[in-house]
C-alpha atoms as a PDB file:
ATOM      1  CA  UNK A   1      65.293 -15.683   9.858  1.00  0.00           C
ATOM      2  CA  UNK A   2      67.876 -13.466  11.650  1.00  0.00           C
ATOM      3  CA  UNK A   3      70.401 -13.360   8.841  1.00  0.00           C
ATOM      4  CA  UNK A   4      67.712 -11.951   6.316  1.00  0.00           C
ATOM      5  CA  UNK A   5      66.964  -9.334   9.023  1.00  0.00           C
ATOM      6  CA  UNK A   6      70.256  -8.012   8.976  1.00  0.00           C
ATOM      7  CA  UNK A   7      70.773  -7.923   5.067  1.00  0.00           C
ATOM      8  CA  UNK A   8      67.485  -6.671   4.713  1.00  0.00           C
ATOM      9  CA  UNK A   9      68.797  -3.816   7.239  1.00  0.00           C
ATOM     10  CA  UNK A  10      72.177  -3.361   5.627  1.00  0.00           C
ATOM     11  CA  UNK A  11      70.331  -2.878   1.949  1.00  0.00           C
ATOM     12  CA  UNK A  12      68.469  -0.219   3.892  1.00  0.00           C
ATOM     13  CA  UNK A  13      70.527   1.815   5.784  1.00  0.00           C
ATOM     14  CA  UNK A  14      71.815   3.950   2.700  1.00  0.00           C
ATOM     15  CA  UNK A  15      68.194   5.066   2.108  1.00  0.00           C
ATOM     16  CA  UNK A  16      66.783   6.023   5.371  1.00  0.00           C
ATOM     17  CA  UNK A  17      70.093   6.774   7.900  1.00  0.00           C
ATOM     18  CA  UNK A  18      74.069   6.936   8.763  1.00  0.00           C
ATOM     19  CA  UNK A  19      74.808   9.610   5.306  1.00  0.00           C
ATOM     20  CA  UNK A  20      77.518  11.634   6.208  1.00  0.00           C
ATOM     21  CA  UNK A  21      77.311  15.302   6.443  1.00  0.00           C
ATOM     22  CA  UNK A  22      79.453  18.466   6.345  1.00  0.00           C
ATOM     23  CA  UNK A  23      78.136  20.881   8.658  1.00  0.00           C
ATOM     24  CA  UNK A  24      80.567  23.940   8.715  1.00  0.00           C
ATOM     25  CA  UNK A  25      79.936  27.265   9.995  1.00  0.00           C
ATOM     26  CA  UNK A  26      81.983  29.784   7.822  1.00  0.00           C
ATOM     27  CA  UNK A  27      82.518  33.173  10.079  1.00  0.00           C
ATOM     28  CA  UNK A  28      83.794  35.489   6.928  1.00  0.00           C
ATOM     29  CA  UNK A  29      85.092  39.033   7.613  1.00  0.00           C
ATOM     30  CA  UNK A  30      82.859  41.644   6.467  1.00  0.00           C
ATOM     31  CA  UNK A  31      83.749  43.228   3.362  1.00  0.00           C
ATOM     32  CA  UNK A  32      85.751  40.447   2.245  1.00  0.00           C
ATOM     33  CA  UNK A  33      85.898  39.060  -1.465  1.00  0.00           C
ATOM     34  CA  UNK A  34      88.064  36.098  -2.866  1.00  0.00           C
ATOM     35  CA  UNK A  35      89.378  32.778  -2.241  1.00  0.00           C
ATOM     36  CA  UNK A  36      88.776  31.235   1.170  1.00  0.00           C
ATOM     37  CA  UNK A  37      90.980  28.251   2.118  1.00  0.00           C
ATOM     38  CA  UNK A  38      91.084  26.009   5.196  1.00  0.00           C
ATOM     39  CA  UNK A  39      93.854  23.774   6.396  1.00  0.00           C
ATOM     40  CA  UNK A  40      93.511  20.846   8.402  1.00  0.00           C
ATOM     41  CA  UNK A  41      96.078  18.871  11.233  1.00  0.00           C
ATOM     42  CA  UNK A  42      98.404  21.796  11.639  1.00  0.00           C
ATOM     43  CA  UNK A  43     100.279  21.670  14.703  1.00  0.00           C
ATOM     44  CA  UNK A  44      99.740  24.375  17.204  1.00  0.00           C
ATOM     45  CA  UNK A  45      96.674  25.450  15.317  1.00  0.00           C
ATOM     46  CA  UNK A  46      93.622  25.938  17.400  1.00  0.00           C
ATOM     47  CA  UNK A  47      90.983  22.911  17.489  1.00  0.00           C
ATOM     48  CA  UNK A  48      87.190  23.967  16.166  1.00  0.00           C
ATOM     49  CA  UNK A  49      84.546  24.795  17.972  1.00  0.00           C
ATOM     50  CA  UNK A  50      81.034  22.708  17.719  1.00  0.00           C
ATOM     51  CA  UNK A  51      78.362  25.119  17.273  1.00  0.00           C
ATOM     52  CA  UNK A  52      74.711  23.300  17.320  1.00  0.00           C
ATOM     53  CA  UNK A  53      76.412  20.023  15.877  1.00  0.00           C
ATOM     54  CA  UNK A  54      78.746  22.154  13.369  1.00  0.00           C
ATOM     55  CA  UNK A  55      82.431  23.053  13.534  1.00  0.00           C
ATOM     56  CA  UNK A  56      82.485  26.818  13.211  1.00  0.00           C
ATOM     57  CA  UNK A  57      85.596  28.034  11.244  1.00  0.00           C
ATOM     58  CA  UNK A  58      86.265  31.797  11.863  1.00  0.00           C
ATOM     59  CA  UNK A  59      88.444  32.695   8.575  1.00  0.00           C
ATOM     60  CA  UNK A  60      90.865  35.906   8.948  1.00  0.00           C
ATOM     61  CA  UNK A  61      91.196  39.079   6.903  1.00  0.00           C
ATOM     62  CA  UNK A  62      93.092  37.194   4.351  1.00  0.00           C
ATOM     63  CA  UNK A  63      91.002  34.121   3.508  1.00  0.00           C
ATOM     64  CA  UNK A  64      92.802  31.552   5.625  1.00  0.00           C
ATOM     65  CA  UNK A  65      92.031  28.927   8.787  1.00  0.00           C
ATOM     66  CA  UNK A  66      94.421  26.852  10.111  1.00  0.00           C
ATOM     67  CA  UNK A  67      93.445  24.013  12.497  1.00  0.00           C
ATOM     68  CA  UNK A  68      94.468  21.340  14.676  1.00  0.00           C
ATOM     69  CA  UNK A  69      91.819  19.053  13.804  1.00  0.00           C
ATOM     70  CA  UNK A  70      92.623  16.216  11.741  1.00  0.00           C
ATOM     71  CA  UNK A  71      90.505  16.585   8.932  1.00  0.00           C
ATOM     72  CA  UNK A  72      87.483  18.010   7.874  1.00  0.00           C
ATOM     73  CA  UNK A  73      84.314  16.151   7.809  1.00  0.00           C
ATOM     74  CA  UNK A  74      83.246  15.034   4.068  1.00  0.00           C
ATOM     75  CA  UNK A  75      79.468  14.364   2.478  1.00  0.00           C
ATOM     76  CA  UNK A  76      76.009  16.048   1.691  1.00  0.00           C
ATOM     77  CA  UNK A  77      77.828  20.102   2.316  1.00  0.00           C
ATOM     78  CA  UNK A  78      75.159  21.557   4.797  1.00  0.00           C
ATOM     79  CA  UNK A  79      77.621  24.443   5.379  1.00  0.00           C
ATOM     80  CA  UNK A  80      76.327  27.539   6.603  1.00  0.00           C
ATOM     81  CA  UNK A  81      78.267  31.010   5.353  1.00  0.00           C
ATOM     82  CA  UNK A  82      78.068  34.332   7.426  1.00  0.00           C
ATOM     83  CA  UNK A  83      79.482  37.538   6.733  1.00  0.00           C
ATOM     84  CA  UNK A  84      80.792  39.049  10.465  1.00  0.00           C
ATOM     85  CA  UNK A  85      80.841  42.813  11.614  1.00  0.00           C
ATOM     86  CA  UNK A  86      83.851  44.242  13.696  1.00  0.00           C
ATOM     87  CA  UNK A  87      80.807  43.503  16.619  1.00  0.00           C
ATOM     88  CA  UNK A  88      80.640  39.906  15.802  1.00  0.00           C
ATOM     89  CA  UNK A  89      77.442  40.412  13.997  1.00  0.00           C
ATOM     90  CA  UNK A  90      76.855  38.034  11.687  1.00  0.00           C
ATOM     91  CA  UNK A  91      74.333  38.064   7.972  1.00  0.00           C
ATOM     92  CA  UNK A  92      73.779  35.199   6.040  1.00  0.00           C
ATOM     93  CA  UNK A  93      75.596  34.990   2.957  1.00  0.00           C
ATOM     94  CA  UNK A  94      73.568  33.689  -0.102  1.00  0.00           C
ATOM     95  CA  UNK A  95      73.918  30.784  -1.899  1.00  0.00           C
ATOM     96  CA  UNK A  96      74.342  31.865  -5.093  1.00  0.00           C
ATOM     97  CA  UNK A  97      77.422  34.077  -3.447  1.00  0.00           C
ATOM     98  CA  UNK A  98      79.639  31.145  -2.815  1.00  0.00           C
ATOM     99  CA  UNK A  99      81.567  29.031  -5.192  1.00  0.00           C
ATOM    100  CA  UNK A 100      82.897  25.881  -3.794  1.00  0.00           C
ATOM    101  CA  UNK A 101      85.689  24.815  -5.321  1.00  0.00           C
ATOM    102  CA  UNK A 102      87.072  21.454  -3.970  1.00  0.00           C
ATOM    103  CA  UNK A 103      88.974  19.475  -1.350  1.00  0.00           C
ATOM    104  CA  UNK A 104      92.993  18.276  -1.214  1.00  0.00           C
ATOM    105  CA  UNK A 105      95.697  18.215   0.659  1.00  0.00           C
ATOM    106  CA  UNK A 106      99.499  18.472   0.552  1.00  0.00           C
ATOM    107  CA  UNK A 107     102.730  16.510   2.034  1.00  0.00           C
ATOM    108  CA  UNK A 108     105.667  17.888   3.709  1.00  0.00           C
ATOM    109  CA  UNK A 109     108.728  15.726   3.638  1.00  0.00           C
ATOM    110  CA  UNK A 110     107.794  14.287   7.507  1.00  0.00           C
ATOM    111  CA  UNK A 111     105.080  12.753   6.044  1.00  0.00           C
ATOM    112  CA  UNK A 112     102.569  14.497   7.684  1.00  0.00           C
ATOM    113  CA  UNK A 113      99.329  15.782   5.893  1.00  0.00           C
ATOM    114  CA  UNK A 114      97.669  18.526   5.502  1.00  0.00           C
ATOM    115  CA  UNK A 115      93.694  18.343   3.738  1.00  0.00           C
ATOM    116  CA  UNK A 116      92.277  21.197   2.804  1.00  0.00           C
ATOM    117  CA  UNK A 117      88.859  22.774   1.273  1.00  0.00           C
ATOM    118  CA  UNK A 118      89.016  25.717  -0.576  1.00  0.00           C
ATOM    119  CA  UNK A 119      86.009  28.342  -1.602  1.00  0.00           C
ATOM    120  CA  UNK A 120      85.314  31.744  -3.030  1.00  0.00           C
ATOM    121  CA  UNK A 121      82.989  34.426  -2.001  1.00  0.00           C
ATOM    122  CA  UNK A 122      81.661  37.240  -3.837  1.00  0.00           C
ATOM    123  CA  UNK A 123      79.627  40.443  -2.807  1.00  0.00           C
ATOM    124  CA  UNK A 124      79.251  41.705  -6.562  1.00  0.00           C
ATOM    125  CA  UNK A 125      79.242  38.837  -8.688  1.00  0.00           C
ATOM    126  CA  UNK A 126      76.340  36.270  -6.992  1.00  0.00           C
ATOM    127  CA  UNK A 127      74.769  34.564  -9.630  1.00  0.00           C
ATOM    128  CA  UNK A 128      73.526  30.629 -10.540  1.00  0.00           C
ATOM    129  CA  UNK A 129      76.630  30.809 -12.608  1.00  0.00           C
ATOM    130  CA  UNK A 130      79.336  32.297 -10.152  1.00  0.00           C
ATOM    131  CA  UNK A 131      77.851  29.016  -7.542  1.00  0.00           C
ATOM    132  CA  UNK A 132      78.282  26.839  -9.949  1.00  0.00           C
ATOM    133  CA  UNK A 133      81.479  27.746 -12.359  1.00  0.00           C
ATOM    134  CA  UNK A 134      82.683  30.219 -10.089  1.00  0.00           C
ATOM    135  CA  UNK A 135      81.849  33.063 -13.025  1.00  0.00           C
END
């Protein structure tokens, strides 16, 4: 009876529990429009900080976040997107303002690697279309 317990468990689990999730905090600098790209297990880089259960990634004037942590958490993207003031003040970005447009990662000749996620904001384009196709 045990055994049949545990694979009736096991078919379950994807359904109810245990899904992987993103959760991100994107801090983006007010005013700024473009390409956003984060880079994972550089050396020297400063580690995230957890936020309410999500790694908050503070991206600089030019797009970019480097950090020390190993790699970025992968599944269903619960990412949150804020634009920030020169106070810190931050306003949530909309949806249909951010185009996400995939994961990688490159190899230097040590062998070490670096994943990455890259995304794109807009402030005059948002649209189904600019979400979706980045248009």
């Amino acid at each position: 009876m045990r055994p049949k317990k545990i694979i009736i468990c096991l078919l379950l689990l994807p359904l109810f529990g245990c899904e992987s999730q993103t959760n991100d905090i994107y801090l983006i600098p007010e005013g700024y429009e473009g390409r956003i790209k984060v880079t994972y297990n550089v050396e020297g880089a400063p580690a995230l900080i957890k936020e309410n259960n999500f790694d908050v990634i503070p991206v600089k004037d030019d797009g970019t976040f480097s950090t020390s942590n190993v790699n970025m958490e992968y599944g269903t993207v619960t990412d949150k997107y804020y634009l920030v003031d020169k106070e810190g003040k931050r306003k949530p970005v909309e949806k249909e303002c951010i185009s996400l447009l995939g994961t990688g990662s490159s190899q230097e000749g040590n062998g070490r690697i670096y994943p990455h996620v890259e995304l794109e904001i807009t402030q005059t384009r948002c649209s189904q279309d600019f979400m979706l196709w980045g248009k």
